[in-house]
N, C-alpha and C. Protein backbone atom coordinates (compact mmCIF):
# COMPACT_ATOMS: atom_id res chain seq x y z
N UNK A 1 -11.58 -3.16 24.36
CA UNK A 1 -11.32 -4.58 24.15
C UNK A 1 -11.28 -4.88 22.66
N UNK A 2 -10.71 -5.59 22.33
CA UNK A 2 -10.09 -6.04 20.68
C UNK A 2 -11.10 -7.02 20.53
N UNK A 3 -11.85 -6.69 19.66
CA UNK A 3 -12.93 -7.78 18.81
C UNK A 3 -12.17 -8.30 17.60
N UNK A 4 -12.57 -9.79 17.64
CA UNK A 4 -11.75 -9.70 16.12
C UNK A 4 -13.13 -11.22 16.06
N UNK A 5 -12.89 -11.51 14.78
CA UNK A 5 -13.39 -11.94 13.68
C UNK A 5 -13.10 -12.63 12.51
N UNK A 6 -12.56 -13.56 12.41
CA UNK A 6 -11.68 -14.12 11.32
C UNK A 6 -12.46 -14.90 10.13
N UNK A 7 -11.82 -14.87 9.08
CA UNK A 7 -12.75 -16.24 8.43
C UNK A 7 -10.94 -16.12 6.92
N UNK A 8 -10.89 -17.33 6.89
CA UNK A 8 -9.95 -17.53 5.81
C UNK A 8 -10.33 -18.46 4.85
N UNK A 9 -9.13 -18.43 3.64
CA UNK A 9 -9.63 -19.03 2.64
C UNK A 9 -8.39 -19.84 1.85
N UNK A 10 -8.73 -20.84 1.48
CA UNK A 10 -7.96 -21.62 0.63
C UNK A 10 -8.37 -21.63 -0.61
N UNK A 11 -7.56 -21.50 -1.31
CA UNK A 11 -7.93 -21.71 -2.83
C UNK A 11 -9.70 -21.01 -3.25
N UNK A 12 -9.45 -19.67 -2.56
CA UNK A 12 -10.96 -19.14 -2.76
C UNK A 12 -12.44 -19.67 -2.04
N UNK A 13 -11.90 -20.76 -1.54
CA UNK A 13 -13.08 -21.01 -0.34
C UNK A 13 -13.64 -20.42 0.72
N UNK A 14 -14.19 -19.66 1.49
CA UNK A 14 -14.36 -19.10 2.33
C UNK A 14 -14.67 -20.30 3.34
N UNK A 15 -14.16 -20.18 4.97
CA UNK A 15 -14.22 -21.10 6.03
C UNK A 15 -14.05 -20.31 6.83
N UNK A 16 -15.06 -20.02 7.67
CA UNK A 16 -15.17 -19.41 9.30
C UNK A 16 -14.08 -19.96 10.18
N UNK A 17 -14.01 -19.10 10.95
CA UNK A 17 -13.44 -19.70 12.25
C UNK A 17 -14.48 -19.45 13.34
N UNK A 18 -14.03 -20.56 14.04
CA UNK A 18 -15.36 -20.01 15.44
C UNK A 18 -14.95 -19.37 16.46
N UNK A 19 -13.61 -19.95 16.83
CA UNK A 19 -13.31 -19.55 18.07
C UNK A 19 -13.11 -19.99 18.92
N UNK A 20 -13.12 -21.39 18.95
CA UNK A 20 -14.07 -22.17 19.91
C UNK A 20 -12.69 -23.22 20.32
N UNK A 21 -11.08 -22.83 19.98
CA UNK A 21 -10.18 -23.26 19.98
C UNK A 21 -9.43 -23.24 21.32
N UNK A 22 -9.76 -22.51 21.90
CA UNK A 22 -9.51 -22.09 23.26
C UNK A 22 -8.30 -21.09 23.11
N UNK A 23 -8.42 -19.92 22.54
CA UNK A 23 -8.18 -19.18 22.38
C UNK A 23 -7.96 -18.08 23.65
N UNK A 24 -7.09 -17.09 23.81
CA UNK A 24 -6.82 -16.11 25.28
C UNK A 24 -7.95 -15.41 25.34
N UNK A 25 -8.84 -14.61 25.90
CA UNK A 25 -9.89 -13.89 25.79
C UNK A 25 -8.69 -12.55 25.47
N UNK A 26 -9.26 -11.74 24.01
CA UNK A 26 -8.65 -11.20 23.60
C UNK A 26 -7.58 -11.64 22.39
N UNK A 27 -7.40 -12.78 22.39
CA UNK A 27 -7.00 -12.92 21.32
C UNK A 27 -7.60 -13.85 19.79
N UNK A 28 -6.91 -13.33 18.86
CA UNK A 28 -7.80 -13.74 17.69
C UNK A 28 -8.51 -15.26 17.62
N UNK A 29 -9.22 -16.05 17.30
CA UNK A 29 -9.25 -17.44 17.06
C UNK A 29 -8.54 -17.47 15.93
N UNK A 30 -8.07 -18.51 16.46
CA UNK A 30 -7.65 -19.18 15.16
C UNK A 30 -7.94 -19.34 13.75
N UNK A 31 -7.67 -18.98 11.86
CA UNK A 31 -7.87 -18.98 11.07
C UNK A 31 -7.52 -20.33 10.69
N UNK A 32 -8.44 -20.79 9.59
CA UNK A 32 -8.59 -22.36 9.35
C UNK A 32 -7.63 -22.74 7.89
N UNK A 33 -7.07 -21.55 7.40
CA UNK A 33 -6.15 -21.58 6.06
C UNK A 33 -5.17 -22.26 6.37
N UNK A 34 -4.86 -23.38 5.82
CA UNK A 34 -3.44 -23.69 5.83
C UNK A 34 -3.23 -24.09 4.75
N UNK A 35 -1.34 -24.10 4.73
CA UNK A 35 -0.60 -24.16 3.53
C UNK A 35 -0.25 -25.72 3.61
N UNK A 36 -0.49 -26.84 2.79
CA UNK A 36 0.04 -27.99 3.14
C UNK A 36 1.60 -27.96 3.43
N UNK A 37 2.07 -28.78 4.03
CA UNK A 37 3.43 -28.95 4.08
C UNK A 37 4.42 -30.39 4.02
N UNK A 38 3.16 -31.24 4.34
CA UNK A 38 3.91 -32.62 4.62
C UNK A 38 4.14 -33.29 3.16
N UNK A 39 4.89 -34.18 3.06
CA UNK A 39 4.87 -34.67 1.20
C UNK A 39 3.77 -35.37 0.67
N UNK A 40 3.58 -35.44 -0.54
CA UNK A 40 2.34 -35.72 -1.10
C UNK A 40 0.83 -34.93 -0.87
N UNK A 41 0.84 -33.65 -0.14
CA UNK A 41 0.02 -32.95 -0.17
C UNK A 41 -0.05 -31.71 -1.03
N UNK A 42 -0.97 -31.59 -1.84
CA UNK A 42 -1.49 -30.69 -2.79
C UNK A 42 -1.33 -29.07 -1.90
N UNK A 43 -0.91 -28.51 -2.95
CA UNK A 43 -0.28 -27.02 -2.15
C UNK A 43 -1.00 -26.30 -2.87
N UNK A 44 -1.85 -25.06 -2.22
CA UNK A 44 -2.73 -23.95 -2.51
C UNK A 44 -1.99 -23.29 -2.85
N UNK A 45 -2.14 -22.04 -4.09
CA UNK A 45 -0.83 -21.47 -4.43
C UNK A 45 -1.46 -20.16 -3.79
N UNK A 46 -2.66 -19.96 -3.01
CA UNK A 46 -3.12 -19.05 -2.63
C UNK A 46 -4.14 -19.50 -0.96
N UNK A 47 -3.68 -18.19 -0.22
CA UNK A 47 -4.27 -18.40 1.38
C UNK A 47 -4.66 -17.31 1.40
N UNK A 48 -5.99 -16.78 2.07
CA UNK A 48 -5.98 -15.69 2.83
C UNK A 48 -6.77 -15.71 4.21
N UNK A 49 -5.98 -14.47 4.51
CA UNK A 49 -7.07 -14.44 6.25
C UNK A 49 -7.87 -13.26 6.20
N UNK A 50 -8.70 -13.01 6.51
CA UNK A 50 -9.76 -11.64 7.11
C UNK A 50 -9.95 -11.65 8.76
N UNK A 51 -9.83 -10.24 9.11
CA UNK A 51 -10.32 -10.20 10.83
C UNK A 51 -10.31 -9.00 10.57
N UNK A 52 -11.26 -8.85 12.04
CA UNK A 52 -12.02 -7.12 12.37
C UNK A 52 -11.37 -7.14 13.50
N UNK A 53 -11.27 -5.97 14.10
CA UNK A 53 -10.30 -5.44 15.18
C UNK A 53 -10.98 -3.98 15.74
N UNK A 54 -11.27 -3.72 17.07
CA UNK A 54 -11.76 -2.60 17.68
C UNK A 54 -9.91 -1.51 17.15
N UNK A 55 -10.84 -0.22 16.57
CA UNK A 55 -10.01 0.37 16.21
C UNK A 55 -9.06 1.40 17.66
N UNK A 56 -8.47 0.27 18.30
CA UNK A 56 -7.85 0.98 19.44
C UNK A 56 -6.31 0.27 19.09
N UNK A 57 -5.52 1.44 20.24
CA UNK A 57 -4.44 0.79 20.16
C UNK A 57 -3.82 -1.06 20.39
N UNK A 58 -4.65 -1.17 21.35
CA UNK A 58 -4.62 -2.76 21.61
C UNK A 58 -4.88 -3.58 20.66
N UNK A 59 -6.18 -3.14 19.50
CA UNK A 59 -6.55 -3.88 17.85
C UNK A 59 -5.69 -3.84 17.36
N UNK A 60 -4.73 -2.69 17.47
CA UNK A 60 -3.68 -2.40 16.00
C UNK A 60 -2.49 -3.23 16.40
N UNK A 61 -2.04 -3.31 17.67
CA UNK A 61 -1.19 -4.60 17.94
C UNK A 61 -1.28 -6.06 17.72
N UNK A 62 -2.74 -6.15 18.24
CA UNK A 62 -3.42 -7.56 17.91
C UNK A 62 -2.85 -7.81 16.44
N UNK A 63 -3.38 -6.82 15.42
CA UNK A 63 -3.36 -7.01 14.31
C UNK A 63 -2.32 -7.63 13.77
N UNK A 64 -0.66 -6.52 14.37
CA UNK A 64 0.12 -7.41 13.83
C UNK A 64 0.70 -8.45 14.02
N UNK A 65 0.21 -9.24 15.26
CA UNK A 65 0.85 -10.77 15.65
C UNK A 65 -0.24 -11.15 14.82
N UNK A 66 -1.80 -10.96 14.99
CA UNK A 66 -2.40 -12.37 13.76
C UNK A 66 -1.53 -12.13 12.52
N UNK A 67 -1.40 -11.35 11.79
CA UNK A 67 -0.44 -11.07 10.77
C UNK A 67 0.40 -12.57 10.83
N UNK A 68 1.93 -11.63 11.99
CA UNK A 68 2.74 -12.88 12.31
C UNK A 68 2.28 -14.04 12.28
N UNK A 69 1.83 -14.53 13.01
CA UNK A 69 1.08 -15.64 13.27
C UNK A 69 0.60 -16.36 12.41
N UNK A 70 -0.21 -16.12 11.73
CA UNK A 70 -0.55 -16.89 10.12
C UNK A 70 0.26 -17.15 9.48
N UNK A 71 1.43 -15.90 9.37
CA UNK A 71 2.40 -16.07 8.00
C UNK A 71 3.19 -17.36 8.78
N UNK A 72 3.32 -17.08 10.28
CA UNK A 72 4.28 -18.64 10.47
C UNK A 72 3.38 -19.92 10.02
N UNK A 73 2.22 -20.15 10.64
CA UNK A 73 1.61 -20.58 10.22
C UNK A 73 1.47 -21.18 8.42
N UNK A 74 1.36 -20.45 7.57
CA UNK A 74 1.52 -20.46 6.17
C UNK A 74 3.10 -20.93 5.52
N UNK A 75 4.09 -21.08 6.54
CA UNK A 75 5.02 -21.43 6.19
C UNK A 75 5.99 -20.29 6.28
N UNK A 76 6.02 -19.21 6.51
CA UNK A 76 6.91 -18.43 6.88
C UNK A 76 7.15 -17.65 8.23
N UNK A 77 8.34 -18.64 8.73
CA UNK A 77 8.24 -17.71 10.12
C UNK A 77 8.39 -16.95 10.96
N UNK A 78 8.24 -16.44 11.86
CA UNK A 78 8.42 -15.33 12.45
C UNK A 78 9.54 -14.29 12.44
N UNK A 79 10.57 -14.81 12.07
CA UNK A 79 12.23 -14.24 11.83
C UNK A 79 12.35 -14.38 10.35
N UNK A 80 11.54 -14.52 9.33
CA UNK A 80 12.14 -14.65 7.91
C UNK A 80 11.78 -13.25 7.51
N UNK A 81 11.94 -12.97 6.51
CA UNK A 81 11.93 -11.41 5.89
C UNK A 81 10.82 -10.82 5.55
N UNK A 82 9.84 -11.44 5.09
CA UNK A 82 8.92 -11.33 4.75
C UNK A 82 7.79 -11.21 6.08
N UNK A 83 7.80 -12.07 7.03
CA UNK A 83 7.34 -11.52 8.11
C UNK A 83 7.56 -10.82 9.19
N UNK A 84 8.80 -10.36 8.99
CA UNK A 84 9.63 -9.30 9.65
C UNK A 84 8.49 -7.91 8.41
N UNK A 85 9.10 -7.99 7.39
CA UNK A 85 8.18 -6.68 6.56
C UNK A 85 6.69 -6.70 6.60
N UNK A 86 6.18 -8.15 6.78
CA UNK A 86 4.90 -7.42 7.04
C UNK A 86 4.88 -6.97 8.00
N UNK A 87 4.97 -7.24 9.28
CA UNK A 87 5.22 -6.81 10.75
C UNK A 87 4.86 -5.48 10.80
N UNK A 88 5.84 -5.28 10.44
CA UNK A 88 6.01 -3.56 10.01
C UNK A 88 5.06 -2.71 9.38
N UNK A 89 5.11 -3.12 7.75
CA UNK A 89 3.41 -2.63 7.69
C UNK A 89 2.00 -2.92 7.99
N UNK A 90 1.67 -4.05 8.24
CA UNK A 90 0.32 -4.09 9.33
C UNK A 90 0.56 -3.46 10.41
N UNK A 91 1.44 -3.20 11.27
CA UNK A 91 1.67 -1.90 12.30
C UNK A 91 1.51 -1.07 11.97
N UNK A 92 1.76 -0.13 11.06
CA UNK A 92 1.56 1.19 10.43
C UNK A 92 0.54 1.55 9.87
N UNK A 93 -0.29 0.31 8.51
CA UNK A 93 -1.35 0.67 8.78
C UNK A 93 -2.54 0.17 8.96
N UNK A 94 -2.37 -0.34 10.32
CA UNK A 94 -3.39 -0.69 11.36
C UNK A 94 -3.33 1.06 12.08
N UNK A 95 -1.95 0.85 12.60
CA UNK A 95 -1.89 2.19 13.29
C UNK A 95 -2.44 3.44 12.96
N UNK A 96 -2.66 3.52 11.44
CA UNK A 96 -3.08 4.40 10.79
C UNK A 96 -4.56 4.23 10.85
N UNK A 97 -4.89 3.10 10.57
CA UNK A 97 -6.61 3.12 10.86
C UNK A 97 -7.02 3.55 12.45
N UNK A 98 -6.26 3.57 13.25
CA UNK A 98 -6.85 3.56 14.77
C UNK A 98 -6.56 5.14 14.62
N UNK A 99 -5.32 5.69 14.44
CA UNK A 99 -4.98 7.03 14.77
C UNK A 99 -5.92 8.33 14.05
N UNK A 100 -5.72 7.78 12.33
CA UNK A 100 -6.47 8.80 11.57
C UNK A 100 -8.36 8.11 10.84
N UNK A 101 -8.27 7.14 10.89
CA UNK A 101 -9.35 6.39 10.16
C UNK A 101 -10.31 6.19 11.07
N UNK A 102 -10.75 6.51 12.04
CA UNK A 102 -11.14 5.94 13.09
C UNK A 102 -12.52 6.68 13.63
N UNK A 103 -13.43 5.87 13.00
CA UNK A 103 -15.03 6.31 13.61
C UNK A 103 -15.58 5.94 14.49
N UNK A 104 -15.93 6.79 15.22
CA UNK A 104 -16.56 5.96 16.64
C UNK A 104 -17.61 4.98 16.04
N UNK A 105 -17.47 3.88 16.95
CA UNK A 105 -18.23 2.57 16.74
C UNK A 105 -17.88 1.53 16.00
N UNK A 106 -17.13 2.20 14.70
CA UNK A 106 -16.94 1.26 13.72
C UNK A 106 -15.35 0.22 13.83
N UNK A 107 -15.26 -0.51 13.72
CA UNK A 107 -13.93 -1.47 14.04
C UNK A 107 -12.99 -1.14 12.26
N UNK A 108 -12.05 -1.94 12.57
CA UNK A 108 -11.32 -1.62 11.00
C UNK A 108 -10.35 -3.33 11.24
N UNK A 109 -10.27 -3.13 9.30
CA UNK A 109 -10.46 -4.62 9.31
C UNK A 109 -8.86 -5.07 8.45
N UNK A 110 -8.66 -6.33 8.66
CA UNK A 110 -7.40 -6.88 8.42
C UNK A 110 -7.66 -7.84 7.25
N UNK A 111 -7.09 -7.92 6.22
CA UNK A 111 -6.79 -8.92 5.05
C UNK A 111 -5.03 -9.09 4.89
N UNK A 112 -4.93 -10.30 4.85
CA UNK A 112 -3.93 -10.99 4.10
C UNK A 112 -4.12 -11.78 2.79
N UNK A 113 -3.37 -11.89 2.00
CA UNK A 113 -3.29 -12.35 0.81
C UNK A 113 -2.07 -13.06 0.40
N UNK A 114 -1.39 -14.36 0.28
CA UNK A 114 -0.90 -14.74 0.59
C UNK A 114 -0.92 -15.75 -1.63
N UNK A 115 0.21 -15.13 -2.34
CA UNK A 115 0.16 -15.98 -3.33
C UNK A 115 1.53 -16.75 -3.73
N UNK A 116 1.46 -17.73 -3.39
CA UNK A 116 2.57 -18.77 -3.14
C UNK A 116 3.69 -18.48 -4.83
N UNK A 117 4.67 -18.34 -4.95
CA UNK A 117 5.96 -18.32 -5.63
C UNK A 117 5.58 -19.72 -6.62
N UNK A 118 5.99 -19.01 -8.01
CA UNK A 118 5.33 -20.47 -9.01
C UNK A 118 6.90 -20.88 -9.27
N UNK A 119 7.45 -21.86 -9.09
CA UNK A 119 8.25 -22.67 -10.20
C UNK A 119 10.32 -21.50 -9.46
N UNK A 120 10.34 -21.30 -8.71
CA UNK A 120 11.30 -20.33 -8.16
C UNK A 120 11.34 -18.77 -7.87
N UNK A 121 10.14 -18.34 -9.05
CA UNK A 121 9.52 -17.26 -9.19
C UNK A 121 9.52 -16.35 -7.80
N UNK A 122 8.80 -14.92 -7.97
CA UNK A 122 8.64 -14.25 -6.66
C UNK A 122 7.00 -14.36 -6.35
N UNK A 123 7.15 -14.75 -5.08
CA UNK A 123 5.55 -14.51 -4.38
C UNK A 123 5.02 -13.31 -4.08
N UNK A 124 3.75 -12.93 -3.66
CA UNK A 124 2.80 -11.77 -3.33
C UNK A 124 2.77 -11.98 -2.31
N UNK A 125 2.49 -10.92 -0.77
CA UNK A 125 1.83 -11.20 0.17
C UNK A 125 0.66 -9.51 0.07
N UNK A 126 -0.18 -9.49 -0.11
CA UNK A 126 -1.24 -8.58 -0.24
C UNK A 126 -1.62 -8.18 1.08
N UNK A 127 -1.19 -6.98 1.66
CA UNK A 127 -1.69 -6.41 2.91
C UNK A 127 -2.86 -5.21 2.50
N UNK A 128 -3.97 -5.68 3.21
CA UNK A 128 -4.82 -4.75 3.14
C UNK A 128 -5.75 -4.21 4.55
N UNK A 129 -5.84 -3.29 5.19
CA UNK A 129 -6.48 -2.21 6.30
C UNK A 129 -7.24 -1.38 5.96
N UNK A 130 -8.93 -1.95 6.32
CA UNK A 130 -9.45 -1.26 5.90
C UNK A 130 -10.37 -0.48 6.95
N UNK A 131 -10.69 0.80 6.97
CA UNK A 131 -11.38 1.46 7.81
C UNK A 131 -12.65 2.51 7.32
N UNK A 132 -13.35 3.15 8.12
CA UNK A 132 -14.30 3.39 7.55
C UNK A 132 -14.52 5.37 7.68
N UNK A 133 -13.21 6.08 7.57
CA UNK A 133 -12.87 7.21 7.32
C UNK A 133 -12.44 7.61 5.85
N UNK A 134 -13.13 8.88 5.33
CA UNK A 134 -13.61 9.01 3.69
C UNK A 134 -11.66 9.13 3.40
N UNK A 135 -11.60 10.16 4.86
CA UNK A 135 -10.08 10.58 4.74
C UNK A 135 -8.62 9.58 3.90
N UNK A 136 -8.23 9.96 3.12
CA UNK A 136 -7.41 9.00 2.32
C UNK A 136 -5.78 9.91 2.65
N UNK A 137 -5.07 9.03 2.75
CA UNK A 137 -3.82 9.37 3.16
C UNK A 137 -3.10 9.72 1.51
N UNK A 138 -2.10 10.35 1.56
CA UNK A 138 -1.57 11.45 0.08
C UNK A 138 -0.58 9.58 -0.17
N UNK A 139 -0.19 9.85 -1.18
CA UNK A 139 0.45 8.51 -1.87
C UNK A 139 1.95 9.03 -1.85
N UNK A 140 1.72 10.15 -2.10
CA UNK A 140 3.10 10.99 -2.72
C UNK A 140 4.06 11.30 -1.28
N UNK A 141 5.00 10.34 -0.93
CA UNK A 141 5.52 10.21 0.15
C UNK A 141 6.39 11.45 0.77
N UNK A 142 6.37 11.64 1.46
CA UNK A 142 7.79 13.07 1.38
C UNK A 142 8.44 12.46 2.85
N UNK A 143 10.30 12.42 3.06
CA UNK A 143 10.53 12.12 3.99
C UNK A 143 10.48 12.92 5.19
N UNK A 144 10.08 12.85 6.31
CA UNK A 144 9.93 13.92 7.46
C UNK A 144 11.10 14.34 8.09
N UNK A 145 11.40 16.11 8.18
CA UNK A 145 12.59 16.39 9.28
C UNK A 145 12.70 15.70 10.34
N UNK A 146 14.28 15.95 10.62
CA UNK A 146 14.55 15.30 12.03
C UNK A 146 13.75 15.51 12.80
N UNK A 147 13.76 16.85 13.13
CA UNK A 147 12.78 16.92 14.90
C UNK A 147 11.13 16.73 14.12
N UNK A 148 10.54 16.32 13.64
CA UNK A 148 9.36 16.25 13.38
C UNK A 148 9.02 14.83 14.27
N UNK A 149 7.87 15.03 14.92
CA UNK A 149 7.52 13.26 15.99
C UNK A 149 6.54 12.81 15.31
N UNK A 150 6.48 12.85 13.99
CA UNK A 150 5.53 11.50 13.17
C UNK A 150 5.83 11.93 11.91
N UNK A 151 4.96 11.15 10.95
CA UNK A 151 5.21 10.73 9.49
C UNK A 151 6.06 10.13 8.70
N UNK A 152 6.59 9.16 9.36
CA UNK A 152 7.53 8.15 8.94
C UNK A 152 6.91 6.93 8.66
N UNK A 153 5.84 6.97 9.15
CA UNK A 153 5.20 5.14 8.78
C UNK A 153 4.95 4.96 7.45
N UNK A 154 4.69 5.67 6.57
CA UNK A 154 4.24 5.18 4.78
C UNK A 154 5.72 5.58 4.30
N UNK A 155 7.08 6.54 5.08
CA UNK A 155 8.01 6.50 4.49
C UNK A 155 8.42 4.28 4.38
N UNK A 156 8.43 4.11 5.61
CA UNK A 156 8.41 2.77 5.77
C UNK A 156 7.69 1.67 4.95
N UNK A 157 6.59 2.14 4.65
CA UNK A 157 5.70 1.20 3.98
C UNK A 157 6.51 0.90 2.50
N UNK A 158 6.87 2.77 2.10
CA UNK A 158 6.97 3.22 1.00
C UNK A 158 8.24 2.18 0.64
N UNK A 159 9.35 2.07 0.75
CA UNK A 159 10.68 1.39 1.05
C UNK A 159 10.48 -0.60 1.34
N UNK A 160 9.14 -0.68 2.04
CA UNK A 160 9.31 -2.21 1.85
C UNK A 160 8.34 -2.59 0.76
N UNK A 161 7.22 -2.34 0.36
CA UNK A 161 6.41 -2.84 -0.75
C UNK A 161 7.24 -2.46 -1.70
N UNK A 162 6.57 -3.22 -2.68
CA UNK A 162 6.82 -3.24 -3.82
C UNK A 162 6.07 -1.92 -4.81
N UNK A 163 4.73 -2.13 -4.55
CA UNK A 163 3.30 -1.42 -4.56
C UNK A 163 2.84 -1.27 -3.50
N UNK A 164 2.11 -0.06 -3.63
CA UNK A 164 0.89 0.19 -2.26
C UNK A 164 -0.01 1.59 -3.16
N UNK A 165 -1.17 1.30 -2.54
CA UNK A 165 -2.00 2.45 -2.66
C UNK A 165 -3.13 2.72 -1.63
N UNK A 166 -4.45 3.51 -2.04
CA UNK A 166 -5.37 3.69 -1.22
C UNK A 166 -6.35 3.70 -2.58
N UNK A 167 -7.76 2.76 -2.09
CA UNK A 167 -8.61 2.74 -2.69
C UNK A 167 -9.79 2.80 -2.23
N UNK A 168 -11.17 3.65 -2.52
CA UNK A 168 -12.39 3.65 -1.87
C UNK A 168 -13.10 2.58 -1.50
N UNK A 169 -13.61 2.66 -0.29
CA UNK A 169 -14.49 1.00 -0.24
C UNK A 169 -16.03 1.62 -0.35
N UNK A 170 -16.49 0.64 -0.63
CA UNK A 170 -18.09 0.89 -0.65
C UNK A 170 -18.62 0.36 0.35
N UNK A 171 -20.04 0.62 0.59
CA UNK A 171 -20.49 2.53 0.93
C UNK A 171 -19.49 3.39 1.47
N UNK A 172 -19.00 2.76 2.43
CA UNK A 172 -18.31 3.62 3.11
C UNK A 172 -16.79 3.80 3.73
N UNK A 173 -15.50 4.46 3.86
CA UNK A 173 -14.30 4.28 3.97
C UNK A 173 -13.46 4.13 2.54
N UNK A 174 -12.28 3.72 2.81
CA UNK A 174 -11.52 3.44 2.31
C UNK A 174 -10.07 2.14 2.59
N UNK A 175 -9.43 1.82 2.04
CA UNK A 175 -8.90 0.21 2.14
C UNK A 175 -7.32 0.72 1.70
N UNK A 176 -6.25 0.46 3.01
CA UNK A 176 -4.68 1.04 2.27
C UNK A 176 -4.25 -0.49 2.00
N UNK A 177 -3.16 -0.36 0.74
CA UNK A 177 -3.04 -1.68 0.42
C UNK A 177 -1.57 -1.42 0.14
N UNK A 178 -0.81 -2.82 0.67
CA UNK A 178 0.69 -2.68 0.43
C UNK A 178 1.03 -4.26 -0.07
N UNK A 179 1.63 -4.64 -1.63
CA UNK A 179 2.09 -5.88 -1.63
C UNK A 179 3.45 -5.91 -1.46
N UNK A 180 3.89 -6.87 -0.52
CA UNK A 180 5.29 -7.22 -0.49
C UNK A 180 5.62 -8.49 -1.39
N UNK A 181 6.83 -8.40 -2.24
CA UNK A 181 7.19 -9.69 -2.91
C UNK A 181 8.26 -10.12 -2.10
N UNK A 182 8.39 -11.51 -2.38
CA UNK A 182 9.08 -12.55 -1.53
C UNK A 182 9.74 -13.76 -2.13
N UNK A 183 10.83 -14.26 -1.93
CA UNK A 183 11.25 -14.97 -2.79
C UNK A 183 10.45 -16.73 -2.73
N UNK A 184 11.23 -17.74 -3.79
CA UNK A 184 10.61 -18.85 -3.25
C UNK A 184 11.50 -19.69 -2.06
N UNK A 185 10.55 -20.38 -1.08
CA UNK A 185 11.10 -20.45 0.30
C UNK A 185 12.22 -21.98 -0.62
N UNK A 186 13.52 -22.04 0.03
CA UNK A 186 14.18 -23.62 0.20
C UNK A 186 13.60 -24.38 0.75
């Protein structure tokens, strides 16, 4: 069963979510970040979400509709480019935390980062998966033969970020990180 856990942030605030939204059993509660939208409201040039996820296949799906979900939420929606690319990499590596990262007991965890486009400029969206295996995936991409049946997901990652890496977390694991840039929305 998919545990999740949310708490988001506006402008660096931290705000729980409870849950208590009436939410599907199994699916995330609701994150409390939002991007203003209506006129005369003051716009955060920064959102993020956090959630924990049982590192199973069912978490790593979860993962990427809250993904979706927020970014529509945040103002970009479900069919725009940017949440089409994250899509993609929170699938991969979520997938990657359940497949290779994956300690019994321990869940693996979801960040978004979300830094709004200044003045026409390009925006950030900061994907980060973090799990609690020392194991760190190679950076140095190589594309996989045809008949080979895996190692294409960081070719993927590799091709939509901009940046990505892998960095140690403390005490324990490590955190893969991919930013996608994005233009400013019309």
């Amino acid at each position: 069963m998919a545990r999740t856990n949310t708490t988001a942030d506006t402008g660096g605030t931290p705000r729980a979510a409870d849950g208590a939204d009436g939410a599907d059993a199994g699916e995330a509660p609701d994150a409390v970040a939002r991007v203003p939208q209506g006129p005369g409201e003051e716009r955060s040039p920064y959102v993020c979400l956090r959630a924990q996820f049982g590192a199973t296949p069912r978490g790593a799906r979860l993962a990427r509709r809250v993904a979706v979900r927020h970014l529509g939420e945040w103002g970009h929606p479900p069919a725009s480019e940017l949440a089409c690319a994250a899509a993609l990499v929170v699938a991969e590596l979520a997938g990657n935390a359940v497949r290779h990262g994956r300690v019994r007991g321990r869940d693996f965890g979801l960040r978004l980062e979300l830094r709004e486009a200044d003045g026409g400029g390009r925006g950030v969206l900061r994907v980060e998966v973090a799990d609690a295996a020392e194991a760190r995936p190679s950076t140095s991409v190589r594309v996989p033969c045809a008949d080979e049946e895996s190692g294409r997901g960081l070719v993927l990652v590799d091709a939509l970020a901009e940046r990505w890496g892998v960095e140690r977390r403390v005490p324990v694991g490590k955190t893969v990180w991919a930013e996608l840039e994005y233009g400013a929305r019309g």
